[in-house]
PDB file of N, CA and C in Angstrom:
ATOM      1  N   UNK A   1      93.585 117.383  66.751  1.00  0.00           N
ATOM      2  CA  UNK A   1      94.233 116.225  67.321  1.00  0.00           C
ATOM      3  C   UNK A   1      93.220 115.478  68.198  1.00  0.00           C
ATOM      4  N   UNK A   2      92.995 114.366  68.067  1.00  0.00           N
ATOM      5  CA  UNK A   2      92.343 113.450  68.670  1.00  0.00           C
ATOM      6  C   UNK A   2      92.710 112.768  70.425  1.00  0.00           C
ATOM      7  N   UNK A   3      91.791 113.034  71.446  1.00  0.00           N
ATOM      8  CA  UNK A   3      92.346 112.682  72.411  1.00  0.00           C
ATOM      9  C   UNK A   3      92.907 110.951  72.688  1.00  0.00           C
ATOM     10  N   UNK A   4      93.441 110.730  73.082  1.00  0.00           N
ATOM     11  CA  UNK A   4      93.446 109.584  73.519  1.00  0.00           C
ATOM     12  C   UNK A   4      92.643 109.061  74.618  1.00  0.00           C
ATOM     13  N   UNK A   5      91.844 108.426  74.347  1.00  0.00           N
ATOM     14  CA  UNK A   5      90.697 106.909  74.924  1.00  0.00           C
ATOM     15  C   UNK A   5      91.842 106.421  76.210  1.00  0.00           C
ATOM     16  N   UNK A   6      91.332 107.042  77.692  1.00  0.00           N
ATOM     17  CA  UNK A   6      91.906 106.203  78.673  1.00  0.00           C
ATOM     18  C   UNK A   6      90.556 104.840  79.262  1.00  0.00           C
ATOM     19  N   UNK A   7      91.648 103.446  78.949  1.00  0.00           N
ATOM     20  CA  UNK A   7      90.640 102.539  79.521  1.00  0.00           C
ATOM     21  C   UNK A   7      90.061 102.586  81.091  1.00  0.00           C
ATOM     22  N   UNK A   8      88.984 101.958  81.368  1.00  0.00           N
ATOM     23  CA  UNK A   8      88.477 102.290  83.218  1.00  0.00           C
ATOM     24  C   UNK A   8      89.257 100.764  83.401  1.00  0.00           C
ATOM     25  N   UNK A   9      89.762 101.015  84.855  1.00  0.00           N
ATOM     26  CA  UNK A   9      90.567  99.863  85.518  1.00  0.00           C
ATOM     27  C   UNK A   9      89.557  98.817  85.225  1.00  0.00           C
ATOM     28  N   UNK A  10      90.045  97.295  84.924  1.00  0.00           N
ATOM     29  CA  UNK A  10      88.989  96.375  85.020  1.00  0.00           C
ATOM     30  C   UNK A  10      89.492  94.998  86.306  1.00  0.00           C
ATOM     31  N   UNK A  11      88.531  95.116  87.195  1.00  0.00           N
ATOM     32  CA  UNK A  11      89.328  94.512  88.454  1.00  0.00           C
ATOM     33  C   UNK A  11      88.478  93.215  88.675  1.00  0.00           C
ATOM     34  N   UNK A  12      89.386  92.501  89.184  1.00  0.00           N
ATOM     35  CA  UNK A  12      88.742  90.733  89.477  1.00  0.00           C
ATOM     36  C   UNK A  12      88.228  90.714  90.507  1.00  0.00           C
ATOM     37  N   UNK A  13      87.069  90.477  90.707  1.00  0.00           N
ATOM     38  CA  UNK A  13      86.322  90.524  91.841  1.00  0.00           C
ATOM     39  C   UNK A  13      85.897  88.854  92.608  1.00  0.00           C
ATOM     40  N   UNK A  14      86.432  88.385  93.331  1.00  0.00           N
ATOM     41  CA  UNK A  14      86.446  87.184  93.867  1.00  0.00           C
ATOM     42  C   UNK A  14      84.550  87.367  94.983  1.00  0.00           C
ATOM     43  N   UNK A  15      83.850  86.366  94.218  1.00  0.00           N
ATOM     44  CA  UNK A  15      82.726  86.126  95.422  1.00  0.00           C
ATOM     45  C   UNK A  15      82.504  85.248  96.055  1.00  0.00           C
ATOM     46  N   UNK A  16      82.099  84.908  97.754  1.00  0.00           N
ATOM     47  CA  UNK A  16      82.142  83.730  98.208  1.00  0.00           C
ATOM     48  C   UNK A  16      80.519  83.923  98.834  1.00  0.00           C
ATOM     49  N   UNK A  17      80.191  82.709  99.474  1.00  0.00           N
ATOM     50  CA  UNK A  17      79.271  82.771 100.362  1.00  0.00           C
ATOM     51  C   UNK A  17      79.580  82.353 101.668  1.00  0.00           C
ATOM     52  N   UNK A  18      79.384  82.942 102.731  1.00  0.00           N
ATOM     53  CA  UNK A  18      79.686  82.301 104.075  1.00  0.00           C
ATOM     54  C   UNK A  18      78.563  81.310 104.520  1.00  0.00           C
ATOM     55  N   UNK A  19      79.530  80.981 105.575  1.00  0.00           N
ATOM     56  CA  UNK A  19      78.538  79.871 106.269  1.00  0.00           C
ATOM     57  C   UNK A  19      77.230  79.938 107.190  1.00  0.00           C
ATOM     58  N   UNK A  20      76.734  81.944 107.334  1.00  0.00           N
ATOM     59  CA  UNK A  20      75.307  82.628 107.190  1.00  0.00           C
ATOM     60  C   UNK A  20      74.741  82.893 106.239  1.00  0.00           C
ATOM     61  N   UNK A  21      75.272  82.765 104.848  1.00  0.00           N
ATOM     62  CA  UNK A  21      74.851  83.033 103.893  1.00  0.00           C
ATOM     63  C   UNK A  21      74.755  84.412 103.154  1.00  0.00           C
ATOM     64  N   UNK A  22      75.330  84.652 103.952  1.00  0.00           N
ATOM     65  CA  UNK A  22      76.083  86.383 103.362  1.00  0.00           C
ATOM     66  C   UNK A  22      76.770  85.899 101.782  1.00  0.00           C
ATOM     67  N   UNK A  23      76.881  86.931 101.173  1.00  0.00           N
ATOM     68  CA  UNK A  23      78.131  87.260  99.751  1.00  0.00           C
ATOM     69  C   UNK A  23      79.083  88.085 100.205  1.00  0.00           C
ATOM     70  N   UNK A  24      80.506  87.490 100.167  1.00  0.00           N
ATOM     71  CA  UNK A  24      81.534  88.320 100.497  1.00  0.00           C
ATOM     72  C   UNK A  24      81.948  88.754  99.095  1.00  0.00           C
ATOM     73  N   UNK A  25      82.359  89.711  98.746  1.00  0.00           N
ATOM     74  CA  UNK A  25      83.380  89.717  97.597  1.00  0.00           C
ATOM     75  C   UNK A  25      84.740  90.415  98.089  1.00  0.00           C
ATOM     76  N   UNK A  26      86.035  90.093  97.333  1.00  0.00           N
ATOM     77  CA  UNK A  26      87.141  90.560  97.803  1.00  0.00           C
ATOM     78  C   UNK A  26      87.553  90.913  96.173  1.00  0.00           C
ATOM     79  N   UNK A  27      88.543  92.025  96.361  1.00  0.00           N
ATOM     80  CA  UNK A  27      89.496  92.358  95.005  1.00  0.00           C
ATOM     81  C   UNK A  27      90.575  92.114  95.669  1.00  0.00           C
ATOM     82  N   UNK A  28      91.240  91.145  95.353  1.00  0.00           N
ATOM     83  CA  UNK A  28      92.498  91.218  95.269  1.00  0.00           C
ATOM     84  C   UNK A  28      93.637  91.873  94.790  1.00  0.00           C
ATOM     85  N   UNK A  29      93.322  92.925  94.311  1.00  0.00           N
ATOM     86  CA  UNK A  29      94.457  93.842  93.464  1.00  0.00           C
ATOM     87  C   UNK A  29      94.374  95.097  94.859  1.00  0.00           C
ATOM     88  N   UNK A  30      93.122  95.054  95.078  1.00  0.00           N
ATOM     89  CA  UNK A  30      93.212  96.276  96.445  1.00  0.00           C
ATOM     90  C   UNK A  30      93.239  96.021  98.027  1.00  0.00           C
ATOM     91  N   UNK A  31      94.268  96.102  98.790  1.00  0.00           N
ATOM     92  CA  UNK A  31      94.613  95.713 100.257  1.00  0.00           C
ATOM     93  C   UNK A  31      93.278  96.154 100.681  1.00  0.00           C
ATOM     94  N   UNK A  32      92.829  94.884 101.410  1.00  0.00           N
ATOM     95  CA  UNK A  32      91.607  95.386 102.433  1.00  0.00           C
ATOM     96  C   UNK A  32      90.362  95.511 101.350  1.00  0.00           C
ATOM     97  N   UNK A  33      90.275  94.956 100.437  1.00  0.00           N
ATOM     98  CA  UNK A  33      88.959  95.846  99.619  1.00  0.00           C
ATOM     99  C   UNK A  33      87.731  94.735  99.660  1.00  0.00           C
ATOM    100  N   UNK A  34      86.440  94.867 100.642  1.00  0.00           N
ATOM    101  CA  UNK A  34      85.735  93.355 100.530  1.00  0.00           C
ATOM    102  C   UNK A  34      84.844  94.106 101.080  1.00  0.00           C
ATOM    103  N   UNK A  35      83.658  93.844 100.844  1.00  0.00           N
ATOM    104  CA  UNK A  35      82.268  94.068 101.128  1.00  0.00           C
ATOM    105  C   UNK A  35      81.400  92.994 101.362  1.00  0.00           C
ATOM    106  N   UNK A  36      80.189  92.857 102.092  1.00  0.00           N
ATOM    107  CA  UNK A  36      79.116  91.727 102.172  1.00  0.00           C
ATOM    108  C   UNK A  36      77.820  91.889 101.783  1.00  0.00           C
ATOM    109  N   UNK A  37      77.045  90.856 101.346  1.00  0.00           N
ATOM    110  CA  UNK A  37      75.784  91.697 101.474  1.00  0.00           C
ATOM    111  C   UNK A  37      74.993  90.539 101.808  1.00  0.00           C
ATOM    112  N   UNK A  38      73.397  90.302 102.198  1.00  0.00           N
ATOM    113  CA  UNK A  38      72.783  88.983 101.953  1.00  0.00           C
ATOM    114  C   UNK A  38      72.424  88.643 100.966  1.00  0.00           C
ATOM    115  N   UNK A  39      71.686  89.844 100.107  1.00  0.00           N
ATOM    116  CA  UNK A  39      71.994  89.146  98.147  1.00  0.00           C
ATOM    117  C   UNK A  39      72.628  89.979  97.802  1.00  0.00           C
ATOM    118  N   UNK A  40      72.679  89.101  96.164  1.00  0.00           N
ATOM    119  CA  UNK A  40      73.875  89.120  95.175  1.00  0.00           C
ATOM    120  C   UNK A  40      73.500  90.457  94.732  1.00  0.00           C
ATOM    121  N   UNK A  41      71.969  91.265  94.724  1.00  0.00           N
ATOM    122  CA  UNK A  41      71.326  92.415  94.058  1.00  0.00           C
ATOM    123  C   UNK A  41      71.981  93.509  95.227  1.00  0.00           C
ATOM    124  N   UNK A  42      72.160  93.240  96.279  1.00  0.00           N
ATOM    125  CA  UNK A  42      72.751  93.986  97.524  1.00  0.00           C
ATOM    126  C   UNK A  42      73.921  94.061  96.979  1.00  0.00           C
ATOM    127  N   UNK A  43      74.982  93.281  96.985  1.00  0.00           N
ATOM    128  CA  UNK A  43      76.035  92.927  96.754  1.00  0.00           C
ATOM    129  C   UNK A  43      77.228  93.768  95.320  1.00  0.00           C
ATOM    130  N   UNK A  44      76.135  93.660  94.355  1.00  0.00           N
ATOM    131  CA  UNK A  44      77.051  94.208  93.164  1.00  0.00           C
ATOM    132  C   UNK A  44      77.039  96.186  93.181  1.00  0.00           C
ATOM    133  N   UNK A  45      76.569  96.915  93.602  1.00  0.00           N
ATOM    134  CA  UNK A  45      76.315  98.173  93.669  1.00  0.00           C
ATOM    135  C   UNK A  45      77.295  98.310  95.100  1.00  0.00           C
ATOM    136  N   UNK A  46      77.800  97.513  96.094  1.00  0.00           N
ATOM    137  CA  UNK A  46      78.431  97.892  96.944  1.00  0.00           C
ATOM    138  C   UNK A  46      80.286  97.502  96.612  1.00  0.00           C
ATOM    139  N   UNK A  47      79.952  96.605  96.080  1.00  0.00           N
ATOM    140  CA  UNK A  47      81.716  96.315  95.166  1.00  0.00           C
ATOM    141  C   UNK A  47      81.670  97.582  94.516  1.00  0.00           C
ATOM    142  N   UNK A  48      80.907  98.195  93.847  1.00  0.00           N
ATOM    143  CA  UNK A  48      81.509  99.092  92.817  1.00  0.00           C
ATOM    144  C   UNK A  48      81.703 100.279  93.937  1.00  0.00           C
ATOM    145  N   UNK A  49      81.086 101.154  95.134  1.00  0.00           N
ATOM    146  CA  UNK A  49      81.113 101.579  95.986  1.00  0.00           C
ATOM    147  C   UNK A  49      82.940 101.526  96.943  1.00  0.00           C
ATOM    148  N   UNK A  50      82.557 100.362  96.698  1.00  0.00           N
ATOM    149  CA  UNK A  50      83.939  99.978  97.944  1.00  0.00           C
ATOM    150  C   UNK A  50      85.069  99.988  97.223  1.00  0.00           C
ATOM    151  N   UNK A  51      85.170  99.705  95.899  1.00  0.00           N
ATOM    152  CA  UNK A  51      86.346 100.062  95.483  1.00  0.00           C
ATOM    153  C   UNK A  51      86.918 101.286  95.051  1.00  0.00           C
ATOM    154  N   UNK A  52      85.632 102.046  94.500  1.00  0.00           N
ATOM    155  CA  UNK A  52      85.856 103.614  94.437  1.00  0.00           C
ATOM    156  C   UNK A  52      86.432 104.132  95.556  1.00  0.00           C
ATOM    157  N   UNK A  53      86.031 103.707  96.593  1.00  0.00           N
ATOM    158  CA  UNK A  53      86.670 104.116  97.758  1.00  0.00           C
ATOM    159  C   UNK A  53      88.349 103.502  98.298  1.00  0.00           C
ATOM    160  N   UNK A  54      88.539 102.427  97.996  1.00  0.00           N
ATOM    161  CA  UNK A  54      90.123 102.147  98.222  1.00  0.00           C
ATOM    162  C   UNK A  54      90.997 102.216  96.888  1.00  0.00           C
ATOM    163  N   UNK A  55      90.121 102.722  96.036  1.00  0.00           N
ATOM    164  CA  UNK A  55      91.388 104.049  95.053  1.00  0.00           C
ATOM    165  C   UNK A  55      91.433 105.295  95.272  1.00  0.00           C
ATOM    166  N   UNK A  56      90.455 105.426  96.355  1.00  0.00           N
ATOM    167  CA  UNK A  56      91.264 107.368  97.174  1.00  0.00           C
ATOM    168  C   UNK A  56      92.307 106.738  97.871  1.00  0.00           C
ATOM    169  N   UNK A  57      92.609 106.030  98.273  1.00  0.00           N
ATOM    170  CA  UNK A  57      93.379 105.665  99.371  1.00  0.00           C
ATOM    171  C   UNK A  57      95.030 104.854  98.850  1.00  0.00           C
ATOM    172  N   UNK A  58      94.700 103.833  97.622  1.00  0.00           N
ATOM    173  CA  UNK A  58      95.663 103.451  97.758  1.00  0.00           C
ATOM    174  C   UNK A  58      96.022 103.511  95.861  1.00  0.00           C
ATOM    175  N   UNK A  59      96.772 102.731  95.507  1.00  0.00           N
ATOM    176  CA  UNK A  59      97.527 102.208  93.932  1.00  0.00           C
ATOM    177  C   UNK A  59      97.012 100.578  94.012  1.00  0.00           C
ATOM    178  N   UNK A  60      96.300 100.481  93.225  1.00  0.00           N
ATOM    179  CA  UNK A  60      96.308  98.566  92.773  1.00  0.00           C
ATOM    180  C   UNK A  60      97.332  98.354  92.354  1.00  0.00           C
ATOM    181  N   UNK A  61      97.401  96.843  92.858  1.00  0.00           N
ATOM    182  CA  UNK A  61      98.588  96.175  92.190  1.00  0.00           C
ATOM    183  C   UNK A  61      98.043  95.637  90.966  1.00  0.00           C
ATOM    184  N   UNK A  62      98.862  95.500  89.498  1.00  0.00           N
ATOM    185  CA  UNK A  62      98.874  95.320  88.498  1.00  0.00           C
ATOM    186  C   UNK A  62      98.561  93.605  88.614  1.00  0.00           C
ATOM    187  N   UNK A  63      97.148  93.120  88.248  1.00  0.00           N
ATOM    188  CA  UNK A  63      96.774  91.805  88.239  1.00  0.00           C
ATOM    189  C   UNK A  63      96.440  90.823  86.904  1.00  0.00           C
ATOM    190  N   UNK A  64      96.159  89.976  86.487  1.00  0.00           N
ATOM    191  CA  UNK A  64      95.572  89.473  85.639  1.00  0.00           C
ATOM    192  C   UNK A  64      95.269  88.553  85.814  1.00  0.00           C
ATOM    193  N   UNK A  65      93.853  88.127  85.881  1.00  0.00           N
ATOM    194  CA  UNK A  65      93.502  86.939  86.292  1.00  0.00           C
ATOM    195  C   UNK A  65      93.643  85.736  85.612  1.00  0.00           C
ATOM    196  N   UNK A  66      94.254  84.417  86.172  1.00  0.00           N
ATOM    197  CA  UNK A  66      94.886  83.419  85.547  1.00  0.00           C
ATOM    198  C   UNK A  66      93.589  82.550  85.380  1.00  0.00           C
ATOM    199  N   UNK A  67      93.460  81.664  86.729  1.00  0.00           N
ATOM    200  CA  UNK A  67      92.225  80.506  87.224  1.00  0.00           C
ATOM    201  C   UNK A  67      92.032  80.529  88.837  1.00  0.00           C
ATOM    202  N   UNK A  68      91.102  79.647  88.792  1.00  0.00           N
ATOM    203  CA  UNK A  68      90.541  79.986  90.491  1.00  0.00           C
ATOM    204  C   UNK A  68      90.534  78.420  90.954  1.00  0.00           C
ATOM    205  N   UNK A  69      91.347  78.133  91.877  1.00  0.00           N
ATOM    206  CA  UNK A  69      91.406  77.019  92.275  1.00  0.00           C
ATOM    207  C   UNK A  69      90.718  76.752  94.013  1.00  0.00           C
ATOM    208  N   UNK A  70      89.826  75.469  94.475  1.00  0.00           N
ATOM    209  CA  UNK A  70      89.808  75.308  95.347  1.00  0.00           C
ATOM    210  C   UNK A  70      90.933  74.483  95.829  1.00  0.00           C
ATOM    211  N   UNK A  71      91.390  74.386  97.157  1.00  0.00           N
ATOM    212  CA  UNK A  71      91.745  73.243  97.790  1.00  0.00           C
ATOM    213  C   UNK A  71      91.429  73.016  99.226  1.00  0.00           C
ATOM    214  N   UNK A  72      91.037  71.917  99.343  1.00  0.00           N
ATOM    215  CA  UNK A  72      90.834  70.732 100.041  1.00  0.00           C
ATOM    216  C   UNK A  72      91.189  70.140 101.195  1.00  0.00           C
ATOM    217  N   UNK A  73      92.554  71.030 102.351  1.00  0.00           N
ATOM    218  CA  UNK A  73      93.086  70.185 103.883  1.00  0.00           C
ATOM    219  C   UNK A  73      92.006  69.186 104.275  1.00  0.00           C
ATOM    220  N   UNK A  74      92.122  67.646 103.931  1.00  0.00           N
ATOM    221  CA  UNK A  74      91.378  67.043 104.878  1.00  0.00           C
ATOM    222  C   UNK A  74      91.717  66.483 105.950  1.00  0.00           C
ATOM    223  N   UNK A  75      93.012  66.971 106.552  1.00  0.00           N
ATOM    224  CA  UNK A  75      93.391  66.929 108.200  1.00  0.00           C
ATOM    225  C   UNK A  75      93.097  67.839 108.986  1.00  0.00           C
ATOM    226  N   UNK A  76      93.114  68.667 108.418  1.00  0.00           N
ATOM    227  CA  UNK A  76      92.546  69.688 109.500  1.00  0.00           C
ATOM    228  C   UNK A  76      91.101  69.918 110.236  1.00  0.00           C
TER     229      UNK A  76
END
């Protein structure tokens, strides 16, 4: 009998840059899950890090990524 093939979670990883020029990334499927780095080569080895770590801790919420929209307050 053949095992069954479990897929690895595949999670949306949102990246920004701040206004020091850091890379934030956030997952939104995991409460609290965001790391920084100053590069992007810093940056991708610590997402995979940080999320290993808030699946000891918690359950993702079931996501699928749609589109990514900015918007714009220009009163504020």
């Amino acid at each position: 009998m053949k095992k069954a093939q479990i897929k690895p979670p595949v999670f949306t990883v949102l990246i920004e840059q701040d206004e020091d020029g850091y890379y934030v990334a956030t997952v939104p499927a995991l409460k609290s899950c965001y790391t920084q780095a100053k590069t992007l080569e810093e940056l991708y080895p610590r997402i995979r890090e940080v999320v290993e770590l808030c699946l000891e801790v918690e359950v993702p919420v079931i996501m699928k990524f749609v589109a990514l929209q900015q918007l714009e307050l220009a009163n504020l």
